[in-house]
Protein backbone atom coordinates (compact mmCIF):
# COMPACT_ATOMS: atom_id res chain seq x y z
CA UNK A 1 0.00 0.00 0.00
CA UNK A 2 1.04 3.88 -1.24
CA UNK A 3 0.31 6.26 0.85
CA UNK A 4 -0.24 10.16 -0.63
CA UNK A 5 -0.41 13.02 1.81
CA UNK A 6 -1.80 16.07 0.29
CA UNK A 7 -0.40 18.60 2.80
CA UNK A 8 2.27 18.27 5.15
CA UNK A 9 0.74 19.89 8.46
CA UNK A 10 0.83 19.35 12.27
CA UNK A 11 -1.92 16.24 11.66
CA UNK A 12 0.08 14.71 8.65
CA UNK A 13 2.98 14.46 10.49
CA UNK A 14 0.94 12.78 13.56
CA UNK A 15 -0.18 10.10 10.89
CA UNK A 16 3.01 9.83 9.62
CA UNK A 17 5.08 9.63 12.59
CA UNK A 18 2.71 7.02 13.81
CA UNK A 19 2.22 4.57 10.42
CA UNK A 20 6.17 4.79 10.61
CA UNK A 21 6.53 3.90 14.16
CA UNK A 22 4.51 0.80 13.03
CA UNK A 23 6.80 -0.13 10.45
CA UNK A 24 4.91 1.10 7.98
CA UNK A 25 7.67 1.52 5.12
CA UNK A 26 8.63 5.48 4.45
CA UNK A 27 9.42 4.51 1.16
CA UNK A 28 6.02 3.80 0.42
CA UNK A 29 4.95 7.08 2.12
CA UNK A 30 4.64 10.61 -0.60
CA UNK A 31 4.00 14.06 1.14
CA UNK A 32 2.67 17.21 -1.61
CA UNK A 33 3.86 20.07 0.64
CA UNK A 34 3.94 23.81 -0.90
CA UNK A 35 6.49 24.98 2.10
CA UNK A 36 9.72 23.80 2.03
CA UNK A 37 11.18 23.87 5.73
CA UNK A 38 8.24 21.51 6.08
CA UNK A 39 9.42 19.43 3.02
CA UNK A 40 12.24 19.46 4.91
CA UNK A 41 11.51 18.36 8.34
CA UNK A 42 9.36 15.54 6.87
CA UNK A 43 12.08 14.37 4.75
CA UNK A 44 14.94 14.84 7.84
CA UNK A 45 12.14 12.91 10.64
CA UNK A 46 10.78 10.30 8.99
CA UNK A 47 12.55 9.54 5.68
CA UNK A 48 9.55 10.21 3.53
CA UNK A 49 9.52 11.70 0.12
CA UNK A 50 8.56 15.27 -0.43
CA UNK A 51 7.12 17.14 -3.30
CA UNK A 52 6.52 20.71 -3.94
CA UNK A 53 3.94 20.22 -6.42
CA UNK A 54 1.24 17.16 -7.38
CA UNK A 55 2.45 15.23 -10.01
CA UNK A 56 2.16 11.93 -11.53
CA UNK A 57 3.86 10.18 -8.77
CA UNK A 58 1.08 10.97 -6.60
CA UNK A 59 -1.83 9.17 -8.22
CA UNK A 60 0.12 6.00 -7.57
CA UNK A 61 -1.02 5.82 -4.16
CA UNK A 62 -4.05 3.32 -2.90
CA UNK A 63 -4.54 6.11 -0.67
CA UNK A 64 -4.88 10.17 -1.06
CA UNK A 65 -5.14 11.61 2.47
CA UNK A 66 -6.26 15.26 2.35
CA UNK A 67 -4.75 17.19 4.59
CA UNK A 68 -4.68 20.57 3.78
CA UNK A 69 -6.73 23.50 5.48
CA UNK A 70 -10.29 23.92 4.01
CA UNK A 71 -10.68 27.17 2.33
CA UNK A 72 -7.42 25.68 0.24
CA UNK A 73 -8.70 22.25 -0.89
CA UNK A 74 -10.77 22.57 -3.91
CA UNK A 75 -7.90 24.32 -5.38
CA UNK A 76 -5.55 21.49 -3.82
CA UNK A 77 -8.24 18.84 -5.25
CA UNK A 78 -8.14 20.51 -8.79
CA UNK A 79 -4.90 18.54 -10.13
CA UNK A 80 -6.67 15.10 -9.46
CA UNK A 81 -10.01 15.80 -10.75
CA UNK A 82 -11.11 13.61 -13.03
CA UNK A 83 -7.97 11.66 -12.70
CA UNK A 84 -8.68 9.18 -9.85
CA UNK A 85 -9.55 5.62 -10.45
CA UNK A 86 -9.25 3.38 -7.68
CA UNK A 87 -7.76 5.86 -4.73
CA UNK A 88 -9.18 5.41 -1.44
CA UNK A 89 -9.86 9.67 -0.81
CA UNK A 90 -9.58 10.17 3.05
CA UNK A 91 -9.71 13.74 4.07
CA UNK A 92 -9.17 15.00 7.65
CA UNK A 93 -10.34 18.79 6.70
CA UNK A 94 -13.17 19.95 9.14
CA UNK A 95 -16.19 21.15 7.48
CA UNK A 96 -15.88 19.67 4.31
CA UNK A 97 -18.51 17.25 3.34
CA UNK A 98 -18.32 13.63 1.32
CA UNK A 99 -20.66 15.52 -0.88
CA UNK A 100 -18.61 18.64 -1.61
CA UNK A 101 -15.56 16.63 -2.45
CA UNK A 102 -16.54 14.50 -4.51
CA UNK A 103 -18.19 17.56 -6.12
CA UNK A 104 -14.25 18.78 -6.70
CA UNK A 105 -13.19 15.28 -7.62
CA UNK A 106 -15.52 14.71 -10.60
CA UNK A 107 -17.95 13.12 -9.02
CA UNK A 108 -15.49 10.44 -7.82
CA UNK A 109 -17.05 8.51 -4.89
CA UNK A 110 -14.68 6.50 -3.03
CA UNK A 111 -14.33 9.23 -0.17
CA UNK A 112 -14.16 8.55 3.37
CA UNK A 113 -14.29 11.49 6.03
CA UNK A 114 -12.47 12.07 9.07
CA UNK A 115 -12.09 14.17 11.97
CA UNK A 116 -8.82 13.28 14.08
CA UNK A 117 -8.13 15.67 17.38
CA UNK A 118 -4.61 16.67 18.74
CA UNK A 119 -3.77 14.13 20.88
CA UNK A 120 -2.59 12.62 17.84
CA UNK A 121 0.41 13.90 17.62
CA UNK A 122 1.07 11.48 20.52
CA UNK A 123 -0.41 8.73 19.13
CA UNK A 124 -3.52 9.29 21.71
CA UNK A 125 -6.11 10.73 18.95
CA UNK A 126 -9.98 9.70 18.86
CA UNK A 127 -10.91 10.36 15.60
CA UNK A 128 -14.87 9.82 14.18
CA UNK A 129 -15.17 8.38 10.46
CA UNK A 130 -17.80 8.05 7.81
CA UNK A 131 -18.04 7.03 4.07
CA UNK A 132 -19.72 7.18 1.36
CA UNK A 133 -21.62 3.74 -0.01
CA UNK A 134 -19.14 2.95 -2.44
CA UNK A 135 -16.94 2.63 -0.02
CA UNK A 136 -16.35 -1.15 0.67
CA UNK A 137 -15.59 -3.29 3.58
CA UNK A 138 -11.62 -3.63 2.91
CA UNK A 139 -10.88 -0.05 1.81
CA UNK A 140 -12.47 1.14 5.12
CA UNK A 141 -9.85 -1.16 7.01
CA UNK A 142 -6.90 0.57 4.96
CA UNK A 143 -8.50 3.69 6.19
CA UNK A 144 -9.01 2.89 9.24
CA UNK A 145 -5.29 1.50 9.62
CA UNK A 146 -4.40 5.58 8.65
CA UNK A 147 -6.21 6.62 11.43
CA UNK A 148 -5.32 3.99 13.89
CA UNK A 149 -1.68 4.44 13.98
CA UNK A 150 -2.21 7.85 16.28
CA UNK A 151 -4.54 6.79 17.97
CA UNK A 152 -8.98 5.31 18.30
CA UNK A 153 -11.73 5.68 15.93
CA UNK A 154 -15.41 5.44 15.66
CA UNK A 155 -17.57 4.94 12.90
CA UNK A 156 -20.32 7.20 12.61
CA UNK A 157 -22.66 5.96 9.84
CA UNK A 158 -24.89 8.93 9.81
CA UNK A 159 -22.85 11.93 8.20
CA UNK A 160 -24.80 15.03 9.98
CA UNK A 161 -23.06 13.26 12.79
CA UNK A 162 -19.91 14.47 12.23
CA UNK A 163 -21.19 17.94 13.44
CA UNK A 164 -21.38 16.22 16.57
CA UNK A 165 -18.45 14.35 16.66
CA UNK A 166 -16.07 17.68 15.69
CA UNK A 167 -17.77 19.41 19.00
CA UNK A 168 -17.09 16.42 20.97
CA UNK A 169 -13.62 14.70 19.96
CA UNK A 170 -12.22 17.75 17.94
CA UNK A 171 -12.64 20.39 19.90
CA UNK A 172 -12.88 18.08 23.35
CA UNK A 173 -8.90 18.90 24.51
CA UNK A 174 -9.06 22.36 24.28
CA UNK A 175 -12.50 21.95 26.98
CA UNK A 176 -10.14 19.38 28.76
CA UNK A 177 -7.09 21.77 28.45
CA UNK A 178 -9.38 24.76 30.32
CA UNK A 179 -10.15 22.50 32.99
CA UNK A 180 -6.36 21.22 33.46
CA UNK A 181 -5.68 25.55 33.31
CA UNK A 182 -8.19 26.40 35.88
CA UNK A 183 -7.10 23.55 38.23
CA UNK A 184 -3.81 24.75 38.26
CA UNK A 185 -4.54 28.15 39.02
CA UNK A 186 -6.99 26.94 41.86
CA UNK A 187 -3.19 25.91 43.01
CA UNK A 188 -1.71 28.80 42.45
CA UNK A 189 -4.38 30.40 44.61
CA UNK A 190 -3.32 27.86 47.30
CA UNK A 191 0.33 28.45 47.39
CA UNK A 192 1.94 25.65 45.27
CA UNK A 193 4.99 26.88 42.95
CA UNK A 194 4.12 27.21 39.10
CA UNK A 195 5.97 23.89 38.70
CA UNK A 196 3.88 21.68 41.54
CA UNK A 197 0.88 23.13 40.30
CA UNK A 198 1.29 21.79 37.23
CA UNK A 199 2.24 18.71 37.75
CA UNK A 200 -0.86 18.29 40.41
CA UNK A 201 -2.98 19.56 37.61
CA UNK A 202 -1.79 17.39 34.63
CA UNK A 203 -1.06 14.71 36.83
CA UNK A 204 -4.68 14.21 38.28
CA UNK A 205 -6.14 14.78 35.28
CA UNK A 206 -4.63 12.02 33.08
CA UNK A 207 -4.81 9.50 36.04
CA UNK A 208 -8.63 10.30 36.32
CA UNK A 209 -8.78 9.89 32.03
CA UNK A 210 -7.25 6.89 32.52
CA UNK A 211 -9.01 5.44 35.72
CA UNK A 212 -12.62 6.18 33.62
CA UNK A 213 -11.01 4.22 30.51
CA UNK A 214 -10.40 1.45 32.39
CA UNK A 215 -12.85 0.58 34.38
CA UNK A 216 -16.45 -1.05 33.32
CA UNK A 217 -18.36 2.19 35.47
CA UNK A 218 -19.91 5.38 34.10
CA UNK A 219 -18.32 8.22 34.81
CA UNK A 220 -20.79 9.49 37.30
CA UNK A 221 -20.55 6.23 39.46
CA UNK A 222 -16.54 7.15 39.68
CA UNK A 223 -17.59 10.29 40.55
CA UNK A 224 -19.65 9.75 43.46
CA UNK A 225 -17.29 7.22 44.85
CA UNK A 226 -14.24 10.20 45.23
CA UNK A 227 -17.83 11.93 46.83
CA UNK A 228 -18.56 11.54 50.72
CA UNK A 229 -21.16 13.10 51.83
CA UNK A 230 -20.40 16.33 53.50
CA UNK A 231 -16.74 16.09 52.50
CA UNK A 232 -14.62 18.14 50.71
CA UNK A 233 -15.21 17.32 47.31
CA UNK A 234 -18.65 17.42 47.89
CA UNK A 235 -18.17 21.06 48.99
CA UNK A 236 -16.07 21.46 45.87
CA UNK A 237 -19.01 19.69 43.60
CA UNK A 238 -21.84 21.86 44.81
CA UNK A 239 -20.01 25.09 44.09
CA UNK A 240 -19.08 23.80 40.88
CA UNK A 241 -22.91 22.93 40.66
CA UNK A 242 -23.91 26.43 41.53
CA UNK A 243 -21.45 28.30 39.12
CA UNK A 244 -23.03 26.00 36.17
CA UNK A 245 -19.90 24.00 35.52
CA UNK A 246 -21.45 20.93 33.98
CA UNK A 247 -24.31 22.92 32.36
CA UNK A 248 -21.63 25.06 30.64
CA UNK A 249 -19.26 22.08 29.80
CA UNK A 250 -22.75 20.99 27.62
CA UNK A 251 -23.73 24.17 26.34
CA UNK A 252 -20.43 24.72 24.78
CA UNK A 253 -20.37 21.94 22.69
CA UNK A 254 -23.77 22.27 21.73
CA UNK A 255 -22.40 25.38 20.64
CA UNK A 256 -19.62 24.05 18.57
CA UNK A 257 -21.87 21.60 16.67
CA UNK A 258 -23.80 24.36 15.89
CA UNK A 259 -20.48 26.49 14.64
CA UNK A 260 -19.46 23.32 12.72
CA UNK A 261 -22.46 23.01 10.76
CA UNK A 262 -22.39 26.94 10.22
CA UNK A 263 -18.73 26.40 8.64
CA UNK A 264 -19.90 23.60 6.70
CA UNK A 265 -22.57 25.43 4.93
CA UNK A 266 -20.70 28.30 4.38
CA UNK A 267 -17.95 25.95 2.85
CA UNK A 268 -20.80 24.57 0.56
CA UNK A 269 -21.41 27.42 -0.52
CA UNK A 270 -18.38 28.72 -1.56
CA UNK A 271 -17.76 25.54 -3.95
């Protein structure tokens, strides 16, 4: 399997880093990338070829992963238009539907759509995918094996979904990052150095993520077992409570679904 990556970005590189570090073969791996210090520190990290410009060489590839910011990918797109015949298209651009590009590709239907988060460049991304029909059972493994080498996915079947899962797994870590900021001034407030606060913060934080990951109980059960009943995190709970911590934690990413779908119609629209 060839591997094209159109677009040589922060989330390319967390794909690539991670099919490499499963010995996925860099040989086999082509990056179209306009800027060339990135060419550059592609070519220097992980041994991968590096073009400025599409060109033959890239329609080689089972796969075309799209990875290039949306307002620039139907111009990005326009080189393989028409041009495509048995390419597996996955795109990790936000806001751009299976509709739209195969609009730009022709009409060309083997598309699947994904929408990693940043804990991929750790190889700790949950990322949500869909397809269209054409897509069949074995090219959504080969997608799937993209995705999977920086971190979990999850089908989502229904497209409209994807609204969703952009306001829940996309923009998630920078909710989770607010809460690991605010703890860590709460410890600030209490006296610990910038260093200990930090560490308390991140620290209790990732152990809780990974407590809630591994065990078989919801999240609210774990939550009212740290809870005794006029203790202190019950204190700590109801104030939260009062201040609308939870409510706001929901609203917000109502909020960004309803962004995302504003940024996808005004993408539409614009092709």
């Amino acid at each position: 399997m060839k591997i094209t990556f159109l677009g040589g970005g922060n989330m390319a590189s967390a794909l690539i880093g991670g099919l490499v570090d499963k010995g996925f073969a860099a040989a086999d791996i082509l990056v179209i990338e306009c800027l060339p210090e990135q060419r550059a520190k592609l070519t220097e990290k992980f041994g991968v070829a590096c073009l400025a410009e599409t060109d033959e060489t890239a329609l080689t590839a089972t796969i075309l992963v799209l990875a290039v910011k949306p307002q620039q990918m139907r111009e990005a797109l326009a080189p393989f238009a028409g041009k495509l015949t048995h390419q597996i298209v996955l795109s990790i651009a936000a806001g751009l539907t299976l509709e739209i590009l195969s609009g730009w590709l022709s009409g060309y239907r083997r598309i699947v759509r994904a929408m990693p988060n940043t804990p991929a460049l750790i190889g700790a991304g949950m990322a949500g995918l869909c397809a269209l029909p054409e897509v069949v059972p074995n090219e959504r493994m080969l997608a799937e094996r993209v995705l999977q080498a920086a971190g979990e996915i999850l089908w989502v079947e229904d497209e409209t979904r994807m609204d969703a899962v952009t306001a829940i797994s996309g923009s998630g870590p920078a909710y989770l990052f607010l809460f690991i900021e605010a703890l860590q001034q709460a410890a600030l407030d209490l006296g610990f150095t910038p260093e200990a606060a930090h560490r308390l913060a991140v620290g209790t934080t990732l152990g809780s993520a990974q407590l809630a990951a591994a065990s078989d109980e919801s999240p609210a059960v774990l939550r009212e077992r740290v809870t005794s009943k006029g203790g202190t995190t019950a204190a700590a709970l109801q104030v939260m409570a009062e201040k609308g911590v939870a409510a706001g934690i929901v609203a917000g990413a109502k909020a960004a679904k309803a962004r995302s779908e504003e940024m996808a119609r005004q993408l539409s629209n614009a092709g």
